[in-house]
C-alpha atoms as a PDB file:
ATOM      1  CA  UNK A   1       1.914 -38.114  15.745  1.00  0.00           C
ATOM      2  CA  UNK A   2       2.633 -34.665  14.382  1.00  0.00           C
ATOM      3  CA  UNK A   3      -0.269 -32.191  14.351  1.00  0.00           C
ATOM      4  CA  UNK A   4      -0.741 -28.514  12.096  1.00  0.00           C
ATOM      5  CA  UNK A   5       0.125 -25.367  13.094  1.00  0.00           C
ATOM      6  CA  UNK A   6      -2.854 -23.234  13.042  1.00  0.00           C
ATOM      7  CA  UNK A   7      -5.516 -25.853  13.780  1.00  0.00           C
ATOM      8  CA  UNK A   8      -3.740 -28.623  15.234  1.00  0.00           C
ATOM      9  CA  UNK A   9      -4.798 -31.303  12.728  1.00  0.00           C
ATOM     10  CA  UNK A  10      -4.043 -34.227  13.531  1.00  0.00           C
ATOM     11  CA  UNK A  11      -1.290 -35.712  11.226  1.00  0.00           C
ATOM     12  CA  UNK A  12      -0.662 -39.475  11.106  1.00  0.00           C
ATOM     13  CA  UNK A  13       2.998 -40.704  10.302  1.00  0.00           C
ATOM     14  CA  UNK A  14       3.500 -42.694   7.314  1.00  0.00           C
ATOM     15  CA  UNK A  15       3.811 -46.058   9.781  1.00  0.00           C
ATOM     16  CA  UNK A  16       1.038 -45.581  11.604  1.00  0.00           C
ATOM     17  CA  UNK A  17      -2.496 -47.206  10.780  1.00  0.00           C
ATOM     18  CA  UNK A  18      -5.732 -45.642   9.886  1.00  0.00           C
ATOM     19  CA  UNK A  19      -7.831 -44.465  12.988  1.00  0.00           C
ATOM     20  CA  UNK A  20     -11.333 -42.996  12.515  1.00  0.00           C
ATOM     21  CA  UNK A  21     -11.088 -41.365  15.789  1.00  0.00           C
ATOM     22  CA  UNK A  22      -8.500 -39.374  14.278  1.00  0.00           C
ATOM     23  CA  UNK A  23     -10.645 -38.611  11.183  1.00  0.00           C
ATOM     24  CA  UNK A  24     -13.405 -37.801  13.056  1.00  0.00           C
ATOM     25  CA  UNK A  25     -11.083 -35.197  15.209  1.00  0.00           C
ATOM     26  CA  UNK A  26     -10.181 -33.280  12.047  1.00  0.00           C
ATOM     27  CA  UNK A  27     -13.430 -33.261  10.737  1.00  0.00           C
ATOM     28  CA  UNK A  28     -14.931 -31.784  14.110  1.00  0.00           C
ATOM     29  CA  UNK A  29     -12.422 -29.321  14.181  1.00  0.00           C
ATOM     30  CA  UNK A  30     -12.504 -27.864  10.578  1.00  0.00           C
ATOM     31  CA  UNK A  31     -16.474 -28.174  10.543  1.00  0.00           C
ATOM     32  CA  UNK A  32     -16.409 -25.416  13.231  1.00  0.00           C
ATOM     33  CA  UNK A  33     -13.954 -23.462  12.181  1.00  0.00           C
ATOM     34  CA  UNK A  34     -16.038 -22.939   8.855  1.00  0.00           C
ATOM     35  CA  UNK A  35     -18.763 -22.511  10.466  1.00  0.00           C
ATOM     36  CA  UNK A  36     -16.978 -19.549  12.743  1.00  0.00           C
ATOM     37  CA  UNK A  37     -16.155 -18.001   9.279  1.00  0.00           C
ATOM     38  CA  UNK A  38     -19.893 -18.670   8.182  1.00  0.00           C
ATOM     39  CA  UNK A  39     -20.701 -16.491  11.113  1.00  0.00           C
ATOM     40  CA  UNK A  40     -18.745 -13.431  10.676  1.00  0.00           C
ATOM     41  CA  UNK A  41     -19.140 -13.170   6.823  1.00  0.00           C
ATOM     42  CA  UNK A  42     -22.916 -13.277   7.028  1.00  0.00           C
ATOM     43  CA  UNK A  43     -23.458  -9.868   8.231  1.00  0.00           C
ATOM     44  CA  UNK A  44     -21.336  -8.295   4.984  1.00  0.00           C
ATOM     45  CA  UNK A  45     -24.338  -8.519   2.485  1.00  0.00           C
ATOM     46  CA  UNK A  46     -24.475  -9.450  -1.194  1.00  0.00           C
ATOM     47  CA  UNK A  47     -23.249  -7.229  -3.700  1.00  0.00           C
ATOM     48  CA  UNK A  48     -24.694  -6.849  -6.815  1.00  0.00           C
ATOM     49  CA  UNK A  49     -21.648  -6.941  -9.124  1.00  0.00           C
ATOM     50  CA  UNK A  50     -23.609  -5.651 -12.428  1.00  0.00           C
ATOM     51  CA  UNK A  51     -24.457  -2.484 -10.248  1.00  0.00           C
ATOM     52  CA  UNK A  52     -23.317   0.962 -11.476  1.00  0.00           C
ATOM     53  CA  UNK A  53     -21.159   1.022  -8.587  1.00  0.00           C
ATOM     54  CA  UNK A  54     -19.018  -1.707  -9.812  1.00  0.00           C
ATOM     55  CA  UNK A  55     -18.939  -1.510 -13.174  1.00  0.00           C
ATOM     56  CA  UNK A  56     -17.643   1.040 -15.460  1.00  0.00           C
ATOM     57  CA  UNK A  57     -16.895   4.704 -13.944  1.00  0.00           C
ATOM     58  CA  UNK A  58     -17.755   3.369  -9.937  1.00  0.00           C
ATOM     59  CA  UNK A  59     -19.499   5.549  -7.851  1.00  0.00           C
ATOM     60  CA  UNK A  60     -19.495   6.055  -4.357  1.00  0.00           C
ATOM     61  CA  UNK A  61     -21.936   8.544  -1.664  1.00  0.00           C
ATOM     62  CA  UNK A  62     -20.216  12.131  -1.615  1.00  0.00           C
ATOM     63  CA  UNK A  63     -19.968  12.446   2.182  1.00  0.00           C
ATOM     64  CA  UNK A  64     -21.800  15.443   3.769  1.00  0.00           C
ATOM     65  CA  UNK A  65     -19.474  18.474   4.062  1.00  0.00           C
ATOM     66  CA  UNK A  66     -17.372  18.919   7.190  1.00  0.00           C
ATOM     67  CA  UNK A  67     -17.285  15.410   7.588  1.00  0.00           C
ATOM     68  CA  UNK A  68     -13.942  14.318   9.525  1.00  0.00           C
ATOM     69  CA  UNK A  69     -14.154  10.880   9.378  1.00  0.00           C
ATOM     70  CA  UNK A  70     -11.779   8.199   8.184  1.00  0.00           C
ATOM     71  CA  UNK A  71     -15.031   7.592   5.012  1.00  0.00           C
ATOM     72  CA  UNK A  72     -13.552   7.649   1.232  1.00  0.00           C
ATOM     73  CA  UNK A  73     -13.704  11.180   0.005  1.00  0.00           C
ATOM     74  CA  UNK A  74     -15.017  11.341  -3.642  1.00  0.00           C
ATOM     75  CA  UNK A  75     -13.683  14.039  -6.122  1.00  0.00           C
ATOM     76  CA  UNK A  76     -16.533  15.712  -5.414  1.00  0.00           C
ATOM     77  CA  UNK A  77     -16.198  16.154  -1.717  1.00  0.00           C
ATOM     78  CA  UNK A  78     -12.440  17.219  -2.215  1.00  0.00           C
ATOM     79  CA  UNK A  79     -13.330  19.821  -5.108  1.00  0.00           C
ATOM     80  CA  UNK A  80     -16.330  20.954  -2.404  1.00  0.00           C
ATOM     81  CA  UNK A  81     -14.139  21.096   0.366  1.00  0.00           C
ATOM     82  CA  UNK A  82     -11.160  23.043  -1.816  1.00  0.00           C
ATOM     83  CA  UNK A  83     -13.205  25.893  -2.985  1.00  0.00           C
ATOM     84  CA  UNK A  84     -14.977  26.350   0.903  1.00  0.00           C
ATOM     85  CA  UNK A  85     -11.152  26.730   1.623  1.00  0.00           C
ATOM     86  CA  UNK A  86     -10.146  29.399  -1.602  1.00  0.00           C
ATOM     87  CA  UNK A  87     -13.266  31.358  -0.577  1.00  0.00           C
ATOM     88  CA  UNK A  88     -12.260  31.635   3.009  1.00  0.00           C
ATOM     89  CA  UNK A  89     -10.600  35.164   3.658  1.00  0.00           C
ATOM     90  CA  UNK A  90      -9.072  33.112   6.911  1.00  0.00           C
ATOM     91  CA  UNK A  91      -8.160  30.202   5.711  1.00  0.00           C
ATOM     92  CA  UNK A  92      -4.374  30.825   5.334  1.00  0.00           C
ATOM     93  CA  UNK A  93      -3.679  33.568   8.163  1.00  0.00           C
ATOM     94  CA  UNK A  94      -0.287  32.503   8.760  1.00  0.00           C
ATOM     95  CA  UNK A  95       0.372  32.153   5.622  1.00  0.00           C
ATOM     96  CA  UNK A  96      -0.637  35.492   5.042  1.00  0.00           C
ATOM     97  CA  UNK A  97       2.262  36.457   7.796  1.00  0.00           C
ATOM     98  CA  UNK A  98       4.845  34.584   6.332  1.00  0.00           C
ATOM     99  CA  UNK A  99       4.041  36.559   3.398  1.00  0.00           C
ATOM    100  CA  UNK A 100       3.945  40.006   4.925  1.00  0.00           C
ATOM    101  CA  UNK A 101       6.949  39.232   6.737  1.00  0.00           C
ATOM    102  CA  UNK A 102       9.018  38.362   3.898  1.00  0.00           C
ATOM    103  CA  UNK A 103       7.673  41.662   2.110  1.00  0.00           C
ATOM    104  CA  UNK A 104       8.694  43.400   5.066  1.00  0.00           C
ATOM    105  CA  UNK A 105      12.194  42.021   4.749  1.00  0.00           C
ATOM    106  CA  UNK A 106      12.824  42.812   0.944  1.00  0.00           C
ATOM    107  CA  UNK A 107      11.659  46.417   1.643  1.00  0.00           C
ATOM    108  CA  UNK A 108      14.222  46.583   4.190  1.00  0.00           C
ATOM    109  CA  UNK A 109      16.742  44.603   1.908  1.00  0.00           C
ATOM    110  CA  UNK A 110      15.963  46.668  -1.084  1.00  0.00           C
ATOM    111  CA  UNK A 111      17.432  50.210   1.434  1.00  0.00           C
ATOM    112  CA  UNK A 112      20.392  47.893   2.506  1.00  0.00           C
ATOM    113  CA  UNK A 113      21.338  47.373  -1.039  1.00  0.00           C
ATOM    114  CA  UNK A 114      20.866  50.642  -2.290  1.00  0.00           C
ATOM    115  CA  UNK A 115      22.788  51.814   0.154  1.00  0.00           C
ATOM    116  CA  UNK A 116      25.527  49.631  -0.197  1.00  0.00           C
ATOM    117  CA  UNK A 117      25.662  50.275  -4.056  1.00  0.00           C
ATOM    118  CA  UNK A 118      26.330  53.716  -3.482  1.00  0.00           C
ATOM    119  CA  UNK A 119      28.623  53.845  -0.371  1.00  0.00           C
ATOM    120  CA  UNK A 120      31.094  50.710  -1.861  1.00  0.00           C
ATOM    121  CA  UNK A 121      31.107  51.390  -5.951  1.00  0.00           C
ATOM    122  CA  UNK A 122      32.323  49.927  -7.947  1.00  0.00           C
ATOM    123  CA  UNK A 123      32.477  46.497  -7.534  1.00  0.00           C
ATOM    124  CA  UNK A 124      34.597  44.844 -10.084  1.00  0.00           C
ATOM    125  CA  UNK A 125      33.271  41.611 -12.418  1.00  0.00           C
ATOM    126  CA  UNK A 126      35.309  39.643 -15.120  1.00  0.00           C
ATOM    127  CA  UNK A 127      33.263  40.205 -18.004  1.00  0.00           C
ATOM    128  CA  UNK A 128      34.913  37.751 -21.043  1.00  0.00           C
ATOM    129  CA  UNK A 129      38.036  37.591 -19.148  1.00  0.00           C
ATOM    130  CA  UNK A 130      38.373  41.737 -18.534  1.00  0.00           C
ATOM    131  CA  UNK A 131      37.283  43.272 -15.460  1.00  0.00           C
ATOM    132  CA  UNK A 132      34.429  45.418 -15.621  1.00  0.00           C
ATOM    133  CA  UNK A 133      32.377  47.437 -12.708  1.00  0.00           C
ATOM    134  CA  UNK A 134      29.297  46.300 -11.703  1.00  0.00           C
ATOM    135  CA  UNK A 135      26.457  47.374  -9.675  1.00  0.00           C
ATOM    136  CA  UNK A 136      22.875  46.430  -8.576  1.00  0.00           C
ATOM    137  CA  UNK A 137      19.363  47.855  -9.667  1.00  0.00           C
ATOM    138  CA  UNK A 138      16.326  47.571  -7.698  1.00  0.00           C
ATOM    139  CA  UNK A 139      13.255  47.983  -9.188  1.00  0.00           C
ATOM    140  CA  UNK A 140       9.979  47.310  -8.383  1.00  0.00           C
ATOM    141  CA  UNK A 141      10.954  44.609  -6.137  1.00  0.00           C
ATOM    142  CA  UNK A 142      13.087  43.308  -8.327  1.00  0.00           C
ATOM    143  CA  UNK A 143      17.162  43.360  -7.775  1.00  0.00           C
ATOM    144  CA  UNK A 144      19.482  43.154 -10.984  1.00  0.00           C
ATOM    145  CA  UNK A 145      23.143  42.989 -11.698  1.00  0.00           C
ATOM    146  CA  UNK A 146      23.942  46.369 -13.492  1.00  0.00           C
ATOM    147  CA  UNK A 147      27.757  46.314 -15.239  1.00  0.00           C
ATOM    148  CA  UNK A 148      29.850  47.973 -17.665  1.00  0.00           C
ATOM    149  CA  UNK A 149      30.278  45.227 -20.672  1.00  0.00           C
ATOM    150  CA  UNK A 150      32.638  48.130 -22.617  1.00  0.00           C
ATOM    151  CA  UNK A 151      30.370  48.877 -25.961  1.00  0.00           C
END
């Protein structure tokens, strides 16, 4: 006699005879195994499925701030918790590095290039096929290709 995977069932071959025993067996064994899931579903609650929560634009309970749990976050609680963080003058301190840095570096960038510009001129670009010199331009932070286009 075969039996089922998850339960062990008993399974009866096609030449074998009816046994009650057998019946019985199964029954016993899937009566408690509903009854197991009985159990563990009884402590979820009812639900009112007409609720506003459910129907409509659902709602949920905006979690109190600083809250690190693994809860849902409505938009409300993110919105919240973004402007606490824009209105923070230390929220982003190494971003405010990186930032300094890199100003740091294009001031010292900008001298490099100037003096480049003035110690290598010209600097020759094809300009429609004829070669024209070029240059660079900074200004205000701002670095532009300066060239000769022969008007």
């Amino acid at each position: 006699m075969q039996s089922t995977p998850n339960l062990g069932l008993r399974k009866p071959e096609q030449t074998d005879f009816y046994d009650v025993d057998d019946f019985n067996y199964n029954a016993d064994i899937l009566d408690t195994k509903i009854q197991e899931v009985a159990e563990q579903v009884e402590g979820i609650g009812e639900f009112d499925t007409d609720s506003p929560e459910f129907t409509g634009e659902p709602t949920a309970p905006t979690q109190p701030e600083n809250d690190n749990s693994d809860k849902l976050a409505t938009t409300k609680y993110v919105i919240r918790g973004i402007g606490t963080h824009n209105n923070d003058p230390n929220a982003h301190p190494v971003l405010d590095a990186r930032i300094e840095a890199v100003a740091n570096s294009m001031t010292s960038m900008q001298g490099d290039m100037a003096a480049h510009k003035a110690e290598a001129m010209p600097h020759i670009i094809l300009v429609n096929g004829t070669p024209r010199p070029f240059g660079w331009a900074v200004n205000g932070g701002i670095v532009s290709i300066v060239y000769d286009n022969g008007e």
